[in-house]
N, C-alpha and C. Protein backbone atom coordinates (compact mmCIF):
# COMPACT_ATOMS: atom_id res chain seq x y z
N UNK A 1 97.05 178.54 120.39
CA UNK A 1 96.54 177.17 120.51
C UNK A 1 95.10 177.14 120.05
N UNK A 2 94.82 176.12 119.15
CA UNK A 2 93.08 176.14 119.10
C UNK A 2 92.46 175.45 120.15
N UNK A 3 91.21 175.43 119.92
CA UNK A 3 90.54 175.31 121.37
C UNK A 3 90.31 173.91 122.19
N UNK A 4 90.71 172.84 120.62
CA UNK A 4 90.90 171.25 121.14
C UNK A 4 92.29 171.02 121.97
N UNK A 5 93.03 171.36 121.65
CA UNK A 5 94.11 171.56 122.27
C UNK A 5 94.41 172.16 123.70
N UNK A 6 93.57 173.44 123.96
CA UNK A 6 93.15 174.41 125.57
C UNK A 6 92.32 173.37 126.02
N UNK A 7 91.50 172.71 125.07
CA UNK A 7 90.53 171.33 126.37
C UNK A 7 91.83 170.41 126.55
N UNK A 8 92.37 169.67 125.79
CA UNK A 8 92.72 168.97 126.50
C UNK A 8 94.01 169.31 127.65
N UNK A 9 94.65 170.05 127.69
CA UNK A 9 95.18 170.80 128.57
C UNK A 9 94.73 171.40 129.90
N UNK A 10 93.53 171.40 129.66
CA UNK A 10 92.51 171.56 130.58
C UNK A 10 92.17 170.16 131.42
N UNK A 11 91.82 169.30 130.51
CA UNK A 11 91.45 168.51 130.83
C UNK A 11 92.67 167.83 131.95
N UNK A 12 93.34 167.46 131.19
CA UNK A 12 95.14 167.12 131.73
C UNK A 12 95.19 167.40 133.27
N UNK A 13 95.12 169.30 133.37
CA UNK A 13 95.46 169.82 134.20
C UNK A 13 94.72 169.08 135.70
N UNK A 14 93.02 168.79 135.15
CA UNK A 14 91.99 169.00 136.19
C UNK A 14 92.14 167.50 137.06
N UNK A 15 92.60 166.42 135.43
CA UNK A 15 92.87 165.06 136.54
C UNK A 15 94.40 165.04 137.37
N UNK A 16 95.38 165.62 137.17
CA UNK A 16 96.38 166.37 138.19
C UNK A 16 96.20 166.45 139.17
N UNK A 17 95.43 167.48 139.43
CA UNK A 17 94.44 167.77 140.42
C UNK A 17 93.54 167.07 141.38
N UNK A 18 92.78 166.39 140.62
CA UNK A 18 92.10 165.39 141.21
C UNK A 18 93.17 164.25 142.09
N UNK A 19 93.53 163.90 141.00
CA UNK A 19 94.70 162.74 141.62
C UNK A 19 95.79 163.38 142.78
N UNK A 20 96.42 164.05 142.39
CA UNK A 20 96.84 164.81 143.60
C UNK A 20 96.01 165.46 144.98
N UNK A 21 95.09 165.41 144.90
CA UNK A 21 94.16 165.52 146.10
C UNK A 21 93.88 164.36 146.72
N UNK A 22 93.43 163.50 145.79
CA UNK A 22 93.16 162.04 146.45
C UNK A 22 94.45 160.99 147.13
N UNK A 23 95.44 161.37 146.49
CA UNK A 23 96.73 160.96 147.24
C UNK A 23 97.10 161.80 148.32
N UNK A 24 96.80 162.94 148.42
CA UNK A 24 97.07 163.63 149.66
C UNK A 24 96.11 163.26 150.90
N UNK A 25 94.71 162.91 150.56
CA UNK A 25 93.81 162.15 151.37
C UNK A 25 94.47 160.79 151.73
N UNK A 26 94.57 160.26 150.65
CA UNK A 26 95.00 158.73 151.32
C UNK A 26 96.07 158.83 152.13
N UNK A 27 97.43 159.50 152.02
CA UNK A 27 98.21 159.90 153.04
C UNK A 27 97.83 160.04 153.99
N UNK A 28 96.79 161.15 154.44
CA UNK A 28 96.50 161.14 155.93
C UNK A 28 95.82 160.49 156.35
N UNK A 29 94.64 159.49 156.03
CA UNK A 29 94.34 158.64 156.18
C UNK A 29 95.37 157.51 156.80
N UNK A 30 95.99 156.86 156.36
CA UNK A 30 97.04 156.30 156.64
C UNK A 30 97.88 156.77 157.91
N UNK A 31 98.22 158.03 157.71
CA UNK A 31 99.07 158.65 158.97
C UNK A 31 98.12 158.47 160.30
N UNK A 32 96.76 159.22 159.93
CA UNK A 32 95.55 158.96 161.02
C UNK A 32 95.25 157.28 161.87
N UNK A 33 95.43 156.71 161.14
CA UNK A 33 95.41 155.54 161.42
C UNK A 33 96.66 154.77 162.02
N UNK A 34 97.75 155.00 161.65
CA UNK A 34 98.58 154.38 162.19
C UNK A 34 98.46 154.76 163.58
N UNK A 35 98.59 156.53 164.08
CA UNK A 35 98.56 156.90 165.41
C UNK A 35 97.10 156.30 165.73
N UNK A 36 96.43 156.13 165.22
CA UNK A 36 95.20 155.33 165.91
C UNK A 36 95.29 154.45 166.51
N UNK A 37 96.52 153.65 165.83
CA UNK A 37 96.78 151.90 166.49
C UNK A 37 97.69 152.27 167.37
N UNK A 38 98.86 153.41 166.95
CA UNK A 38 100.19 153.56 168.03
C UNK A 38 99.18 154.07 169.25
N UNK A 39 98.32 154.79 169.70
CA UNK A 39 97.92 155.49 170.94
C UNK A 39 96.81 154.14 171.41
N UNK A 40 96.83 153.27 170.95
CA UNK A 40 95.66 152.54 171.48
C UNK A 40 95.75 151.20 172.02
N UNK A 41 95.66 150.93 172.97
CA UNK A 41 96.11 149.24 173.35
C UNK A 41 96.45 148.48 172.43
N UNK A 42 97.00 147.92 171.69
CA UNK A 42 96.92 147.13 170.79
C UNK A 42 96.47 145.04 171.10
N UNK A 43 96.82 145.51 172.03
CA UNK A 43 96.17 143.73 172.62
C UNK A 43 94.59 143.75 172.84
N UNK A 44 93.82 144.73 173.35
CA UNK A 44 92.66 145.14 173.40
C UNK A 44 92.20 144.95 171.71
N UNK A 45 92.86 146.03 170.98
CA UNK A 45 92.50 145.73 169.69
C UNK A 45 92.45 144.78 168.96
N UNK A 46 93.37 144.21 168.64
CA UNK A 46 94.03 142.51 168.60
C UNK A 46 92.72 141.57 168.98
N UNK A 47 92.62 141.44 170.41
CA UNK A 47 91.87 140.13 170.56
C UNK A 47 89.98 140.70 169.83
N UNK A 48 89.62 141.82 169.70
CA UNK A 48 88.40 142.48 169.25
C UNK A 48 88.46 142.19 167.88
N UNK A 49 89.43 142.18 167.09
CA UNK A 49 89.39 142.47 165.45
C UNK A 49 90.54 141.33 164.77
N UNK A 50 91.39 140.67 165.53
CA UNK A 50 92.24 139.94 164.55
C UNK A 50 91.28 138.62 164.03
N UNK A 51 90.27 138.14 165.07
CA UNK A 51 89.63 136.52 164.38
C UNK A 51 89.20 136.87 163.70
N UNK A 52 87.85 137.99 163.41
CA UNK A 52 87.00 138.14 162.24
C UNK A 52 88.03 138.61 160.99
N UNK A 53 88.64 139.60 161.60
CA UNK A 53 89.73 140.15 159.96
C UNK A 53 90.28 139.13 159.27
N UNK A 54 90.68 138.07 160.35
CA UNK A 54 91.64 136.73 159.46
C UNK A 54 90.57 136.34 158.47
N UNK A 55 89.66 135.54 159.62
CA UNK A 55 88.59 134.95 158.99
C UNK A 55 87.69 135.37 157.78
N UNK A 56 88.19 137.03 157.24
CA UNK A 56 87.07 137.22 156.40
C UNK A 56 88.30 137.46 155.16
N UNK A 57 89.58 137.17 155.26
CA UNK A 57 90.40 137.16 154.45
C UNK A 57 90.58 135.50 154.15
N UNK A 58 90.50 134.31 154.86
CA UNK A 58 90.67 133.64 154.65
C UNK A 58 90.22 132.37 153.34
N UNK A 59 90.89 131.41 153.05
CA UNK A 59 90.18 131.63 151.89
C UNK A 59 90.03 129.82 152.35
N UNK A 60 88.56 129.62 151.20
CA UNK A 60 88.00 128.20 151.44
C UNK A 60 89.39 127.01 151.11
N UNK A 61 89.37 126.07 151.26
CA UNK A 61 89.86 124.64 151.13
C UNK A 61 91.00 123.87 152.16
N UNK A 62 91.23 123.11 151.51
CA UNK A 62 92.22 122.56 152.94
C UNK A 62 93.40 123.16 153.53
N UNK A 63 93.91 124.41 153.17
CA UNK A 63 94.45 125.16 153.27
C UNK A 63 94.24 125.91 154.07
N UNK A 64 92.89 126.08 154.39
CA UNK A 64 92.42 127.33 155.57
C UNK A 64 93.09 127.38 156.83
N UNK A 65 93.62 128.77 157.21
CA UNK A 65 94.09 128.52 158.37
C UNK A 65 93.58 128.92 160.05
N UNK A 66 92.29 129.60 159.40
CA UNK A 66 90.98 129.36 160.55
C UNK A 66 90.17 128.93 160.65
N UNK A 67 89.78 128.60 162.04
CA UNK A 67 88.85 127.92 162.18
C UNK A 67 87.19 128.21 162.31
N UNK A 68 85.98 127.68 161.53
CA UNK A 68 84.83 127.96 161.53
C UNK A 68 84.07 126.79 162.49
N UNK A 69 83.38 127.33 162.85
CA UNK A 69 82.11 126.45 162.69
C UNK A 69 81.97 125.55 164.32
N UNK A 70 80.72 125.43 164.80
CA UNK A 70 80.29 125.07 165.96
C UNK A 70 81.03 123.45 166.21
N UNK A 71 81.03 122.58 165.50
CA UNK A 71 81.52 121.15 165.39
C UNK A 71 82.68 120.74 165.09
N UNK A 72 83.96 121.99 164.51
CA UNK A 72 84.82 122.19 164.21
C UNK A 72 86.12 122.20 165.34
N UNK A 73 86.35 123.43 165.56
CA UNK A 73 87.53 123.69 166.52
C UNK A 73 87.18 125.58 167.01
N UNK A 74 86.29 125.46 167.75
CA UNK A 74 85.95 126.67 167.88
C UNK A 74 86.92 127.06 169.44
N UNK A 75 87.03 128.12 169.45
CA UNK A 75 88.28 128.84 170.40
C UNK A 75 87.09 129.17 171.59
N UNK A 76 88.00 129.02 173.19
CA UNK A 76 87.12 129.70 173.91
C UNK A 76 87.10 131.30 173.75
N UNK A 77 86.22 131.81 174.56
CA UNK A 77 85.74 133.24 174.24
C UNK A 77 87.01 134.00 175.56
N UNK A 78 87.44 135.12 174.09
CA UNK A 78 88.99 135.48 174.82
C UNK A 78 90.12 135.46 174.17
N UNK A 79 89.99 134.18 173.29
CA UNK A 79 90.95 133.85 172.60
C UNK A 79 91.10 133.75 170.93
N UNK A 80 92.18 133.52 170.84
CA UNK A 80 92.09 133.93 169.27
C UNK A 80 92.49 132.55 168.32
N UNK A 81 91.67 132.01 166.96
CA UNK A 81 91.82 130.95 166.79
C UNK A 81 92.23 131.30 165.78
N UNK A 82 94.00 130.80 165.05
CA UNK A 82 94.72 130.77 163.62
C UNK A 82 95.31 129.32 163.58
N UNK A 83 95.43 128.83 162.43
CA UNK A 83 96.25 127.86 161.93
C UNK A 83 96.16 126.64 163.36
N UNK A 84 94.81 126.59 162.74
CA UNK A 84 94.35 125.09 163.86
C UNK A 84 94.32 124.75 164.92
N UNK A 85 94.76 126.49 165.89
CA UNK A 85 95.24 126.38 167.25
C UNK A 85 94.57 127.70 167.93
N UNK A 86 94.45 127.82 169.37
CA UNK A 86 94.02 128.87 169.83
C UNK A 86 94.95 129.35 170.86
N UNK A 87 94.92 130.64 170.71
CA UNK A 87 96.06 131.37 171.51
C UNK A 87 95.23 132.68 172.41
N UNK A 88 95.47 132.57 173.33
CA UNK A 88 95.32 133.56 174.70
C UNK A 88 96.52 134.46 174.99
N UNK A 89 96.26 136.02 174.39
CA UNK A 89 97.35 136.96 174.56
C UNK A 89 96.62 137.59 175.82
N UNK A 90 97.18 137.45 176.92
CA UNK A 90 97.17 138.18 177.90
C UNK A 90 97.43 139.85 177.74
N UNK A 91 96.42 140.44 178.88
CA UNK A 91 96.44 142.09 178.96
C UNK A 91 96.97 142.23 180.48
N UNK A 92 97.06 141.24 181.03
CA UNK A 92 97.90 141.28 183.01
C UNK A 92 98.92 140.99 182.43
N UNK A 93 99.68 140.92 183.57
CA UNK A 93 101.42 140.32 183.40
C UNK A 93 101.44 139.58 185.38
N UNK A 94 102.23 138.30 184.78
CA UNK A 94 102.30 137.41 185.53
C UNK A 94 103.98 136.90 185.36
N UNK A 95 104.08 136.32 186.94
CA UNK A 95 105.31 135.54 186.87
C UNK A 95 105.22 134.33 185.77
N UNK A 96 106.66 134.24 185.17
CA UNK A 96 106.94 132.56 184.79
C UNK A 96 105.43 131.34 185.13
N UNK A 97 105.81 131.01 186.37
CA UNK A 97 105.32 130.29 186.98
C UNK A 97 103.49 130.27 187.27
N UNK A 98 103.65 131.66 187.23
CA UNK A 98 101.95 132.26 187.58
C UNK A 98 101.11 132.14 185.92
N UNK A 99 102.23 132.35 185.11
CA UNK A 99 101.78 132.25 183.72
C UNK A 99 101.51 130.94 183.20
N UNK A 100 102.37 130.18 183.71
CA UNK A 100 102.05 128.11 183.07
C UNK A 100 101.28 127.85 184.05
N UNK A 101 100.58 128.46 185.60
CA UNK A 101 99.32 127.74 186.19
C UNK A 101 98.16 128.51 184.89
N UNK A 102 98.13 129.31 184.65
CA UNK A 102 96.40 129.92 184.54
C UNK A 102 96.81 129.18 183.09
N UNK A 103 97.61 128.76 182.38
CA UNK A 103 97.71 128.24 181.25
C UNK A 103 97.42 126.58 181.29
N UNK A 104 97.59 126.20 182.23
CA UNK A 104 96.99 124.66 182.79
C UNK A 104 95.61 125.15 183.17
N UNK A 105 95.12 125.95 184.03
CA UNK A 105 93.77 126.27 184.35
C UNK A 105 93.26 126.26 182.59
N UNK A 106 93.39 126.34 181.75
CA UNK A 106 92.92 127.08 180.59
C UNK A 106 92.88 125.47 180.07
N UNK A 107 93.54 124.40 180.23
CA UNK A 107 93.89 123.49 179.67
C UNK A 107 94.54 123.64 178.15
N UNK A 108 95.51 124.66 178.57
CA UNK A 108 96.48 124.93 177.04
C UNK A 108 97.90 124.98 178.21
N UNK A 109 98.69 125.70 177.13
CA UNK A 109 100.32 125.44 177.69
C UNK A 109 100.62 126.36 177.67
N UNK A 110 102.00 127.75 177.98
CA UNK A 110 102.43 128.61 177.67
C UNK A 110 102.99 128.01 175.90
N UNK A 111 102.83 129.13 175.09
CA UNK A 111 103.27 129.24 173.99
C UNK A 111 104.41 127.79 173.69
N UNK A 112 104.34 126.97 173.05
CA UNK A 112 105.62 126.64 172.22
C UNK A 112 105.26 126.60 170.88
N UNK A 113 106.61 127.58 170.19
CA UNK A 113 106.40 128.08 168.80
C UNK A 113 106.68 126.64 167.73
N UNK A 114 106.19 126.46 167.00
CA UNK A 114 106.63 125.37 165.84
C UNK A 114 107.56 125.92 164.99
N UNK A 115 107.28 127.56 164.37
CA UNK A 115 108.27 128.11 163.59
C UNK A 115 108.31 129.81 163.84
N UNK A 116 109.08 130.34 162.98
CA UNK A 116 109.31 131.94 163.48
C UNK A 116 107.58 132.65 163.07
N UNK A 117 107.18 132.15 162.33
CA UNK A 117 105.65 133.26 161.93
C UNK A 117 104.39 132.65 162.44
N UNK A 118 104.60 131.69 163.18
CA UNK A 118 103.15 131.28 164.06
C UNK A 118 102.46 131.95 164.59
N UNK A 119 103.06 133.35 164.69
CA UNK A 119 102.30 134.46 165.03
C UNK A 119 102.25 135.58 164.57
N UNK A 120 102.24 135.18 163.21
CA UNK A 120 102.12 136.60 162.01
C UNK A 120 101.54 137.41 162.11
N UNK A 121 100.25 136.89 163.08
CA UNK A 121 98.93 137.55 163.00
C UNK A 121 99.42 139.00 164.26
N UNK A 122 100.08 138.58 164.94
CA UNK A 122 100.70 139.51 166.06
C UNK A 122 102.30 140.56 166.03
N UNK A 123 102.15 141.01 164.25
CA UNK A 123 103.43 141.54 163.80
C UNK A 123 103.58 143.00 164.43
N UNK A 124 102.62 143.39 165.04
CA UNK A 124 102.60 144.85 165.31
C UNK A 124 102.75 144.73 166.85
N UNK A 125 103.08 143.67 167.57
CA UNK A 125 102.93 144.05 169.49
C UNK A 125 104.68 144.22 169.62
N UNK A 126 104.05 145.04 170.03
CA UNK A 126 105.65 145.74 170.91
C UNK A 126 105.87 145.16 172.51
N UNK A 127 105.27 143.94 172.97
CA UNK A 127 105.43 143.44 174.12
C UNK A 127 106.46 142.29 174.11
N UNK A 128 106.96 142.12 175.23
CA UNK A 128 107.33 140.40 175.03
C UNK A 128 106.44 139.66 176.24
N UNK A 129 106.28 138.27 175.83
CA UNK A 129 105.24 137.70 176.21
C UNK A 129 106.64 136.25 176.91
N UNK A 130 105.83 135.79 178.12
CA UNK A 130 106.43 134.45 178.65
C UNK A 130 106.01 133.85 177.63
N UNK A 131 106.79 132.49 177.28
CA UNK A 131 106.67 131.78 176.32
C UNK A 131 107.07 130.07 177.28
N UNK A 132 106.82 128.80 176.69
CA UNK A 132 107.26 127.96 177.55
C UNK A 132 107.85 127.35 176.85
N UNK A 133 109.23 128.08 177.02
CA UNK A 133 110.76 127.47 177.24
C UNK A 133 111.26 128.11 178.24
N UNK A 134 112.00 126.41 179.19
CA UNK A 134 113.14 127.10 179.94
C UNK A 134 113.58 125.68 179.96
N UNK A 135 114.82 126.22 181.19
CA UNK A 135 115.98 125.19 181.18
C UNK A 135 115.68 123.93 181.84
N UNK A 136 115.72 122.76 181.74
CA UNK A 136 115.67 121.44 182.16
C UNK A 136 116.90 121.12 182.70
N UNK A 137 117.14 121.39 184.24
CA UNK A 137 118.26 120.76 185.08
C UNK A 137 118.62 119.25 184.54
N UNK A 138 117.64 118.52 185.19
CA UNK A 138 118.26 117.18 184.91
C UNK A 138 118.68 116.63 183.71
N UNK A 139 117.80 117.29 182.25
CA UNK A 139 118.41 116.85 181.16
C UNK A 139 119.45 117.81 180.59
N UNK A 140 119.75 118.99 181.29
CA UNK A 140 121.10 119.89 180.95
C UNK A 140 120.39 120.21 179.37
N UNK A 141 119.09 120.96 179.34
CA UNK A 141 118.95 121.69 177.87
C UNK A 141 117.76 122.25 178.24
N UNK A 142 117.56 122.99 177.00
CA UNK A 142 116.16 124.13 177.01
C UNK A 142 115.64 122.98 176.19
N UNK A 143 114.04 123.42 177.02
CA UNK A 143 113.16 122.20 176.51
C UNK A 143 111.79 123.07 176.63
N UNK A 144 111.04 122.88 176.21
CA UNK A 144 109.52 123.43 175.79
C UNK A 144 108.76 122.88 176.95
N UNK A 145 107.94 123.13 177.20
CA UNK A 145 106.85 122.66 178.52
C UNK A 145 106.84 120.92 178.23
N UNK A 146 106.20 120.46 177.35
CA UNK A 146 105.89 119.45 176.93
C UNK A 146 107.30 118.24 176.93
N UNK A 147 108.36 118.81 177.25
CA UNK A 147 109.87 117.92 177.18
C UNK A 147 110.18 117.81 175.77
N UNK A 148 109.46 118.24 174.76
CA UNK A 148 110.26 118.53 173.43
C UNK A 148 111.46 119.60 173.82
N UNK A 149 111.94 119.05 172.86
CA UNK A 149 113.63 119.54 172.59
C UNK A 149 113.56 121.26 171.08
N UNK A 150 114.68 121.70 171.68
CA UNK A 150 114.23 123.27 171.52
C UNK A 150 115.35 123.78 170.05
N UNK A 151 114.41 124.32 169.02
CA UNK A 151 115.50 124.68 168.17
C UNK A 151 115.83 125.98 168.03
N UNK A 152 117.01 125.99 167.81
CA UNK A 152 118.00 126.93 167.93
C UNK A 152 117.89 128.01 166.85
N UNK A 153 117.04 127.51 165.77
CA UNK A 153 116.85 128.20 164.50
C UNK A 153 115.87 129.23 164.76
N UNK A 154 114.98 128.73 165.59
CA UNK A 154 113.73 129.68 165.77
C UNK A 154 114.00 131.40 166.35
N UNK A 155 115.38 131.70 167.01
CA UNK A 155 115.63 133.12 168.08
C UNK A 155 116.99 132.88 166.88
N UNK A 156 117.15 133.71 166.29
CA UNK A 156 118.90 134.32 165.88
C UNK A 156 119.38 135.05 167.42
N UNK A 157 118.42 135.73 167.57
CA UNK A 157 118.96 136.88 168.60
C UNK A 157 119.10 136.34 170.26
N UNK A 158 118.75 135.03 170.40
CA UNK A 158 118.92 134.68 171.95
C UNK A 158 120.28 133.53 171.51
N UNK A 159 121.61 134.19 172.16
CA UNK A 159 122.90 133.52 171.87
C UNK A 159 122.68 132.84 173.45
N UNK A 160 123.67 133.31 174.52
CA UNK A 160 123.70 132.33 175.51
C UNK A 160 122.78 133.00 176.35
N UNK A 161 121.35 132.42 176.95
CA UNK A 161 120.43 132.65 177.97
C UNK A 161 120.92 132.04 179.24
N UNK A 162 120.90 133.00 180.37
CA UNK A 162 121.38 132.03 181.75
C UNK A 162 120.42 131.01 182.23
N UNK A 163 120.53 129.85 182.33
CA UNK A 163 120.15 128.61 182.58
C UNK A 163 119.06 129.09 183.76
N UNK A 164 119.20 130.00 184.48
CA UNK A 164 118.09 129.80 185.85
C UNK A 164 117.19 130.69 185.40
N UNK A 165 117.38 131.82 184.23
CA UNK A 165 115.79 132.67 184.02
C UNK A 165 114.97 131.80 182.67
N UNK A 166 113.97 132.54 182.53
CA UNK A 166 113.25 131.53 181.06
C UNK A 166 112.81 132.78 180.49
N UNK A 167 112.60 132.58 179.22
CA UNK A 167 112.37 133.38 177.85
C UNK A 167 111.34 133.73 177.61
N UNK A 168 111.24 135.47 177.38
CA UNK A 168 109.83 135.88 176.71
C UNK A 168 110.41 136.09 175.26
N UNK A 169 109.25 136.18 174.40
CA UNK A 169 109.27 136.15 172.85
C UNK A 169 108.88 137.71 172.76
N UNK A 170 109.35 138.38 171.71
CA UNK A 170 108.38 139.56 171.11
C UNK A 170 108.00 138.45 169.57
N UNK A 171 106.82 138.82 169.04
CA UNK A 171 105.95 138.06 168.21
C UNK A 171 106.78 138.82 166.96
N UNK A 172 107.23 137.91 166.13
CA UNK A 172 108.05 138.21 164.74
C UNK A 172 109.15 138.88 164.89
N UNK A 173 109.51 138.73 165.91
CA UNK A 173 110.52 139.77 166.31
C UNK A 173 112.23 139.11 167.29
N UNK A 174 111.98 138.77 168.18
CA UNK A 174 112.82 138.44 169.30
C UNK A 174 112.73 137.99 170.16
N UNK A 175 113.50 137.44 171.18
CA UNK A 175 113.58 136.48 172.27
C UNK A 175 114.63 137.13 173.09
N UNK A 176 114.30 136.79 174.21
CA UNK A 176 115.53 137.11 175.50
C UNK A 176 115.30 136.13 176.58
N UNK A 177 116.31 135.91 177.70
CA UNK A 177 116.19 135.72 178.74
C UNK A 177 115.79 136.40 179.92
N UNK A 178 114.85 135.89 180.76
CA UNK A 178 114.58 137.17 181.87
C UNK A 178 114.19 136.08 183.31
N UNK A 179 114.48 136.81 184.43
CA UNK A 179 114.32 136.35 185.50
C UNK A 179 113.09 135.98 185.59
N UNK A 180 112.59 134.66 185.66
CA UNK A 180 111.37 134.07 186.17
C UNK A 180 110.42 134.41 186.86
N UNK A 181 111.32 135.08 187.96
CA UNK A 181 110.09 135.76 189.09
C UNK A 181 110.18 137.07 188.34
N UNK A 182 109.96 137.64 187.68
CA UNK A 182 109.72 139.27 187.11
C UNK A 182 108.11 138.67 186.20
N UNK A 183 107.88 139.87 186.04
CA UNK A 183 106.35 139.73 185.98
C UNK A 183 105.58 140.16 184.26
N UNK A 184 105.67 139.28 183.33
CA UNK A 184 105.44 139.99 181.65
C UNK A 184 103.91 139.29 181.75
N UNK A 185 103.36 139.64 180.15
CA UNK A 185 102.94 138.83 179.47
C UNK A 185 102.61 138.01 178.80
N UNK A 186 101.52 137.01 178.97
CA UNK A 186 102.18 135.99 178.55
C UNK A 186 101.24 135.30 177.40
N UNK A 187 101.41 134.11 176.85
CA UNK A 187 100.39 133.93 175.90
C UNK A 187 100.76 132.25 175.95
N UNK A 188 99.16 131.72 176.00
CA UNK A 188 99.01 130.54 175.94
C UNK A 188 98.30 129.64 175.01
N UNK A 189 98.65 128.56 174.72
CA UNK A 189 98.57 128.10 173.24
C UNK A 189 97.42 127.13 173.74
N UNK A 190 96.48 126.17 172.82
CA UNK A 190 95.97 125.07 172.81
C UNK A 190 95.85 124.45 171.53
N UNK A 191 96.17 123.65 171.24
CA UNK A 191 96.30 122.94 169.38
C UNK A 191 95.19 122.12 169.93
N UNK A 192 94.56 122.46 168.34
CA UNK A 192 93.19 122.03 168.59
C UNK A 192 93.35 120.75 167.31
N UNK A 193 94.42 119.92 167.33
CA UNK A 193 94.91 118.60 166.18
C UNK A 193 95.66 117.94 166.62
């Protein structure tokens, strides 16, 4: 071989190398991090880092789906403000019932979802949270806190719920029925429109 030929072969070899090192970094990087989030509260983390992260991804015009600014729709402190609304993910766990008082104390409601990704921002919690739906005796249907009427589209996975418990959500994920007096987490909404 002449010697332009041993460089570039050389050359070849060394970005190989390079690149294959730096992908082996970013791998563990990645691996490091995930167990970072798996070993670590994630609701702790969540309410510390999801407003600013949205907010610094978010992008200007009428489209925005957070909220800025002192005169605006600013969230109390605690809570997390996306898509025009503020949401309180609880780190206690409370009854049903114990969960829609401190959610009236808050002057918000337990959760009612508008659609399945209202809480995109919460794709990684492995909890289920009280949500406010349950059953309405006198009108014989599941109804949302507010007496709106409940769609069926929103849970694939909750077929028949027994009429006397009410429903926690996992966030992007699932729905069940559970006894009222048992004790989850819960998350409470306030629409700030």
């Amino acid at each position: 071989m002449d010697d332009h030929t041993e460089e570039q072969v050389s050359q070849t070899t060394r970005w190989r190398l390079i690149s294959g090192t730096l992908g082996v970094i970013c791998l563990l990087l990645m691996v490091t991090l995930g167990m970072l989030l798996k070993s670590s509260n994630f609701e702790s983390f969540l309410m510390a880092h999801t407003k600013t992260d949205v907010e610094s991804t978010s992008s200007p015009g009428p489209d925005r789906e957070l909220q800025e600014g002192p005169d605006c729709c600013s969230c109390p402190k605690k809570w997390v403000g996306y898509r025009w609304n503020c949401y309180f993910i609880s780190s206690e766990m409370k009854t049903w019932n114990e969960s829609r008082n401190f959610c009236a104390s808050q002057n918000s409601s337990l959760l009612q979802l508008q659609n399945r990704d209202e809480l995109n921002f919460m794709n990684f919690s492995q909890r289920f949270y009280w949500i406010g739906l349950s059953y309405n005796e006198e009108r014989g249907a599941w109804l949302w806190e507010n007496g709106s009427a409940f769609s069926w589209d929103l849970f694939s996975s909750l077929e028949t719920p027994d009429t006397k418990n009410c429903i926690v959500y996992k966030p992007m994920n699932s729905a069940m029925d559970e006894p009222c007096e048992r004790e989850n987490h819960y998350i409470c909404k306030q629409q700030l429109i």
